[in-house]
C-alpha atoms as a PDB file:
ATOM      1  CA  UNK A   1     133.383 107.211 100.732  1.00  0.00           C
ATOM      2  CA  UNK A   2     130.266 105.390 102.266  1.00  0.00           C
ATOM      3  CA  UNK A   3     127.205 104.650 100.124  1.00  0.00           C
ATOM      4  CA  UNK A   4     123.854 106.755 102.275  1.00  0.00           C
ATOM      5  CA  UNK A   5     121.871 104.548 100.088  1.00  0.00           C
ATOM      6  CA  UNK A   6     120.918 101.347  99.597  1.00  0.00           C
ATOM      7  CA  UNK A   7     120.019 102.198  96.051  1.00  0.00           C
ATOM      8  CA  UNK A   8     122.463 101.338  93.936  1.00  0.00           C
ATOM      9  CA  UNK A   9     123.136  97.804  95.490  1.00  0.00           C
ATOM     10  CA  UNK A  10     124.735  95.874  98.290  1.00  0.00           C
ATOM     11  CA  UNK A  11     126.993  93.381  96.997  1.00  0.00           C
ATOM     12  CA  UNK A  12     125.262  89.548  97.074  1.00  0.00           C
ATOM     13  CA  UNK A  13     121.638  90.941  96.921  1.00  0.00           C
ATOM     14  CA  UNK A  14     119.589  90.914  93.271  1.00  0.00           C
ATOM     15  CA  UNK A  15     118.052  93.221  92.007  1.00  0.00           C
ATOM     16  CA  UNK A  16     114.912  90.817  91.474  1.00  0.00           C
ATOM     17  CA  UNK A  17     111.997  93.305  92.087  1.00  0.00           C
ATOM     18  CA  UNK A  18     110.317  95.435  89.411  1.00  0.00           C
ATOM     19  CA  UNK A  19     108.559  98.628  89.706  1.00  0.00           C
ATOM     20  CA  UNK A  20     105.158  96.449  89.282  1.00  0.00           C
ATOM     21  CA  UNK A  21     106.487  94.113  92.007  1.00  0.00           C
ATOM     22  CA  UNK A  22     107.304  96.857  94.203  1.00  0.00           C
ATOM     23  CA  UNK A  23     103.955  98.838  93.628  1.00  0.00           C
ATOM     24  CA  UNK A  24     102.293  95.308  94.960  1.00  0.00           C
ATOM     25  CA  UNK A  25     104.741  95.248  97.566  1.00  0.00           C
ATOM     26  CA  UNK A  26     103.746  98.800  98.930  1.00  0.00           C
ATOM     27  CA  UNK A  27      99.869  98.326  98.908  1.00  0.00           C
ATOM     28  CA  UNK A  28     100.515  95.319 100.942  1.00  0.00           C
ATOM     29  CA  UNK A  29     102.809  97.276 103.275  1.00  0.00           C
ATOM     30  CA  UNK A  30      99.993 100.344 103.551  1.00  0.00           C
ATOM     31  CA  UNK A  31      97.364  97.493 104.648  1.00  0.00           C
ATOM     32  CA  UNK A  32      99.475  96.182 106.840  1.00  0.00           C
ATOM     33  CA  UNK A  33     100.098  99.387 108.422  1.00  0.00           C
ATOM     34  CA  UNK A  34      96.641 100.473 108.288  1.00  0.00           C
ATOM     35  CA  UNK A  35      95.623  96.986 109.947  1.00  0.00           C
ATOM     36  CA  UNK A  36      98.353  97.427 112.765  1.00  0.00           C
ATOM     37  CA  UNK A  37      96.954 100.760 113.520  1.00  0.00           C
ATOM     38  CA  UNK A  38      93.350  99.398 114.118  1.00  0.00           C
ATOM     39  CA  UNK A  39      94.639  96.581 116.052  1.00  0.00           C
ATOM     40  CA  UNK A  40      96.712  98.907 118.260  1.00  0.00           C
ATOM     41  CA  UNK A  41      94.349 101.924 118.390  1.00  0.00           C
ATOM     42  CA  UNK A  42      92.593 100.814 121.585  1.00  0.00           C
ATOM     43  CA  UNK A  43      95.721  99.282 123.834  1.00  0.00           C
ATOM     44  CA  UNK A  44      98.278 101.242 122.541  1.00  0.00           C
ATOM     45  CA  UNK A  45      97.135 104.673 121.052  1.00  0.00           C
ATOM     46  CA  UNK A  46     101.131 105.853 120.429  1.00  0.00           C
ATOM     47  CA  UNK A  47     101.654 102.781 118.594  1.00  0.00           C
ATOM     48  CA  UNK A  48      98.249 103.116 116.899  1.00  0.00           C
ATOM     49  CA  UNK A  49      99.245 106.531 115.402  1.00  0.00           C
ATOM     50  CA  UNK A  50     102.701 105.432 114.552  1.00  0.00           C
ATOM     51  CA  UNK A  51     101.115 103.224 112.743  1.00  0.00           C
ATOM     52  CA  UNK A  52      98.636 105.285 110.588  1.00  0.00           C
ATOM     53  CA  UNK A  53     101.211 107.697 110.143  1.00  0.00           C
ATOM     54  CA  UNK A  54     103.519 104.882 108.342  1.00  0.00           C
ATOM     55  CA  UNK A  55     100.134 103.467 106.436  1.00  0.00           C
ATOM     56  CA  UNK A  56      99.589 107.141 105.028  1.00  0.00           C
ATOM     57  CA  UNK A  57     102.807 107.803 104.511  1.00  0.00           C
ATOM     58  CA  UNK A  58     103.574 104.840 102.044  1.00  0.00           C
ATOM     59  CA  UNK A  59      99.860 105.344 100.464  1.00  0.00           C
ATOM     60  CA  UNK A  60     100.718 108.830 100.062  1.00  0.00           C
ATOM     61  CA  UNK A  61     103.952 108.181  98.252  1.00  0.00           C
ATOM     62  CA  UNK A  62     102.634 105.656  96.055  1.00  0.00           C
ATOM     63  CA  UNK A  63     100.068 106.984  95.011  1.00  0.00           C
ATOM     64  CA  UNK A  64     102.482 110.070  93.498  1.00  0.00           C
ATOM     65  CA  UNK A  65     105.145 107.635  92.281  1.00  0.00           C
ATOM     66  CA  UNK A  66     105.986 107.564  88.429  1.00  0.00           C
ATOM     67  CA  UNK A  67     106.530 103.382  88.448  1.00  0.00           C
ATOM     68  CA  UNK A  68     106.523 103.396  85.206  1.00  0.00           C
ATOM     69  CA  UNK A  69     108.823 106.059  83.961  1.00  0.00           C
ATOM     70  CA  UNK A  70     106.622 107.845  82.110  1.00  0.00           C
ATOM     71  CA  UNK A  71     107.087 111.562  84.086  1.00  0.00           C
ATOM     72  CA  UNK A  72     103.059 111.644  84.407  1.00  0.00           C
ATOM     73  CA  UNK A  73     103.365 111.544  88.096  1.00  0.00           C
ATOM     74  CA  UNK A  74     105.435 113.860  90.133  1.00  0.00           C
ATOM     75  CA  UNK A  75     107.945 111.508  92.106  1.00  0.00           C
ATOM     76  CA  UNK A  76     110.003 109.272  90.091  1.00  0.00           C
ATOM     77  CA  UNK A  77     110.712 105.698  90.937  1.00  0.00           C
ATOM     78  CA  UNK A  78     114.282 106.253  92.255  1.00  0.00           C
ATOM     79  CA  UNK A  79     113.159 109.324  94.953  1.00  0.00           C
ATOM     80  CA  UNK A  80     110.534 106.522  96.063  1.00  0.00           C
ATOM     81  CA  UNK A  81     113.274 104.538  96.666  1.00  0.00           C
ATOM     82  CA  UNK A  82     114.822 107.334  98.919  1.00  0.00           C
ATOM     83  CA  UNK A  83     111.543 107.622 100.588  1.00  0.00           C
ATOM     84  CA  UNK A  84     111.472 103.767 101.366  1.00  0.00           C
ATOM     85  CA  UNK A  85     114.531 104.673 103.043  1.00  0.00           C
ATOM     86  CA  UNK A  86     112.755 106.953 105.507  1.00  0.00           C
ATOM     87  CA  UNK A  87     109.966 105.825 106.166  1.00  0.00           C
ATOM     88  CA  UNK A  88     111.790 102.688 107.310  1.00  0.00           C
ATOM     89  CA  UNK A  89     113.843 104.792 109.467  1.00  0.00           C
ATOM     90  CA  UNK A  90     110.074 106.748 111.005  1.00  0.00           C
ATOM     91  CA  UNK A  91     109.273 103.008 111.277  1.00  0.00           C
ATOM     92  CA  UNK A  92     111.991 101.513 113.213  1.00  0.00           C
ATOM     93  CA  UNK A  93     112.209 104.661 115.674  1.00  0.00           C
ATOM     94  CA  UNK A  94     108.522 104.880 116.490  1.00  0.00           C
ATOM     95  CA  UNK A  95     108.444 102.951 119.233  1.00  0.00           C
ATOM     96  CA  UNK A  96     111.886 104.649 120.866  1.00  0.00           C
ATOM     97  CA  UNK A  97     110.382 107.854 119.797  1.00  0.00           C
ATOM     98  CA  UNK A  98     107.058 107.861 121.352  1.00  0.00           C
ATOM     99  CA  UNK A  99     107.628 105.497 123.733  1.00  0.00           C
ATOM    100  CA  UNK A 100     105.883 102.073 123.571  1.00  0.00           C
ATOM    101  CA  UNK A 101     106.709  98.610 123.171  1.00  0.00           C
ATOM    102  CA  UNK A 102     103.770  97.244 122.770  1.00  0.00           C
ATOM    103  CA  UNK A 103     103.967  96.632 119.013  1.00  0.00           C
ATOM    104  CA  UNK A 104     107.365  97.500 118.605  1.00  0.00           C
ATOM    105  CA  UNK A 105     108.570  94.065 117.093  1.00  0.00           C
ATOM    106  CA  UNK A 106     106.017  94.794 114.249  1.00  0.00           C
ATOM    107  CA  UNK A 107     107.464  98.157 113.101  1.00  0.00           C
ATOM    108  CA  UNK A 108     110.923  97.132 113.890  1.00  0.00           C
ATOM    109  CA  UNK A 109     109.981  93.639 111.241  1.00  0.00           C
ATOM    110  CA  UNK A 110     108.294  96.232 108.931  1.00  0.00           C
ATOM    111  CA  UNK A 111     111.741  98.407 109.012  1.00  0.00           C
ATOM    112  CA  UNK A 112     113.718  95.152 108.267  1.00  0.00           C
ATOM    113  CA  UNK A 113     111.618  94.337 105.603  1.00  0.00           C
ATOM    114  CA  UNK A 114     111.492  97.647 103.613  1.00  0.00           C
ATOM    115  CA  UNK A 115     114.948  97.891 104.018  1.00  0.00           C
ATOM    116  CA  UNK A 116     115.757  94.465 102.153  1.00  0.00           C
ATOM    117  CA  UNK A 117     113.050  95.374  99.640  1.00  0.00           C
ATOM    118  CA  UNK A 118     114.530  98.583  98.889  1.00  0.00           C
ATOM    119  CA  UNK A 119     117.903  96.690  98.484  1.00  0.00           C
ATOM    120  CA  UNK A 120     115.914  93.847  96.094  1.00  0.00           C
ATOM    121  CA  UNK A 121     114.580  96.719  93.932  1.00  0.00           C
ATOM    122  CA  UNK A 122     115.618  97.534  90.560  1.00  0.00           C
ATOM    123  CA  UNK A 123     115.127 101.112  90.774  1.00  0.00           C
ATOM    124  CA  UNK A 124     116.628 102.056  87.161  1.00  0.00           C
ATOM    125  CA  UNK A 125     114.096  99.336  85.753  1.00  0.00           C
ATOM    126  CA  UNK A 126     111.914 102.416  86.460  1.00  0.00           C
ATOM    127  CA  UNK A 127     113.214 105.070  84.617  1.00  0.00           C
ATOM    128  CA  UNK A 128     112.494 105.731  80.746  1.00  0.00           C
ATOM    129  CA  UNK A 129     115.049 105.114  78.164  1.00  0.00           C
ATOM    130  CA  UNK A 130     116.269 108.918  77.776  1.00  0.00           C
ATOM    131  CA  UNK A 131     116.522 109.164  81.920  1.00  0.00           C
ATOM    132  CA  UNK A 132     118.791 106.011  81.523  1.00  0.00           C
ATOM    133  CA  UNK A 133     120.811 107.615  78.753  1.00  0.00           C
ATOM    134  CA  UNK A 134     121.616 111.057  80.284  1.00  0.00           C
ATOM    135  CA  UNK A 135     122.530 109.071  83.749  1.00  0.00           C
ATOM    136  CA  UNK A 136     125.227 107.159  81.888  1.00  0.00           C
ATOM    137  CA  UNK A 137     126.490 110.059  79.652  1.00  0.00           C
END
């Protein structure tokens, strides 16, 4: 059966970033976003909103994501993961979608890039020690 997911690993890529990393990793991505979206507004007002949508999107989901483990926020580290997946998936079809290219190589990169991040990630470093337990009873 196919893996869905690039969760639990592709064979040949470490699994070098931590949920601290990653949190670093996704503020970075919102800016970039966010910056893309100004830049674009103007020219390119589909590719503007695709844009803001993505920025908001992975703000929004950080800002709810348990990195730590610690259940005091309601998504946990691995269902972020998940959510990486998607919103590289909104991020790659925006342009198709809505019809532009201007700007289309950057949320195409940005796709590419969450992608491998979300294969880099360690996304059981992110769980607490009883979560690990039960998943490998």
């Amino acid at each position: 059966m196919a893996k869905l997911s690039l969760l639990d690993g592709v064979k040949g890529i470490p699994k070098i970033i931590s949920p601290g990393q990653h949190a670093v990793l996704d503020a970075l991505t919102t800016g970039a976003f966010l910056v893309a979206a100004g830049v674009l507004w103007n020219k390119n007002r589909r590719g503007g909103i695709a844009a803001l949508v993505n920025g908001l999107f992975v703000a929004g989901v950080s800002a709810l994501t348990d990195y730590n483990g610690t259940g005091e926020k309601p998504i946990s580290f691995r269902t972020h993961g998940i959510l990486d997946e998607v919103q590289a998936a909104m991020a790659a079809g925006a342009p198709t979608v809505l019809g532009f290219k201007r700007g289309s190589a950057f949320f195409r990169g940005q796709a590419a890039n969450e992608m491998m991040v979300v294969a880099m990630t360690d996304w059981d470093a992110g769980q607490s020690v009883m979560r690990r337990l039960r998943r490998v009873a």
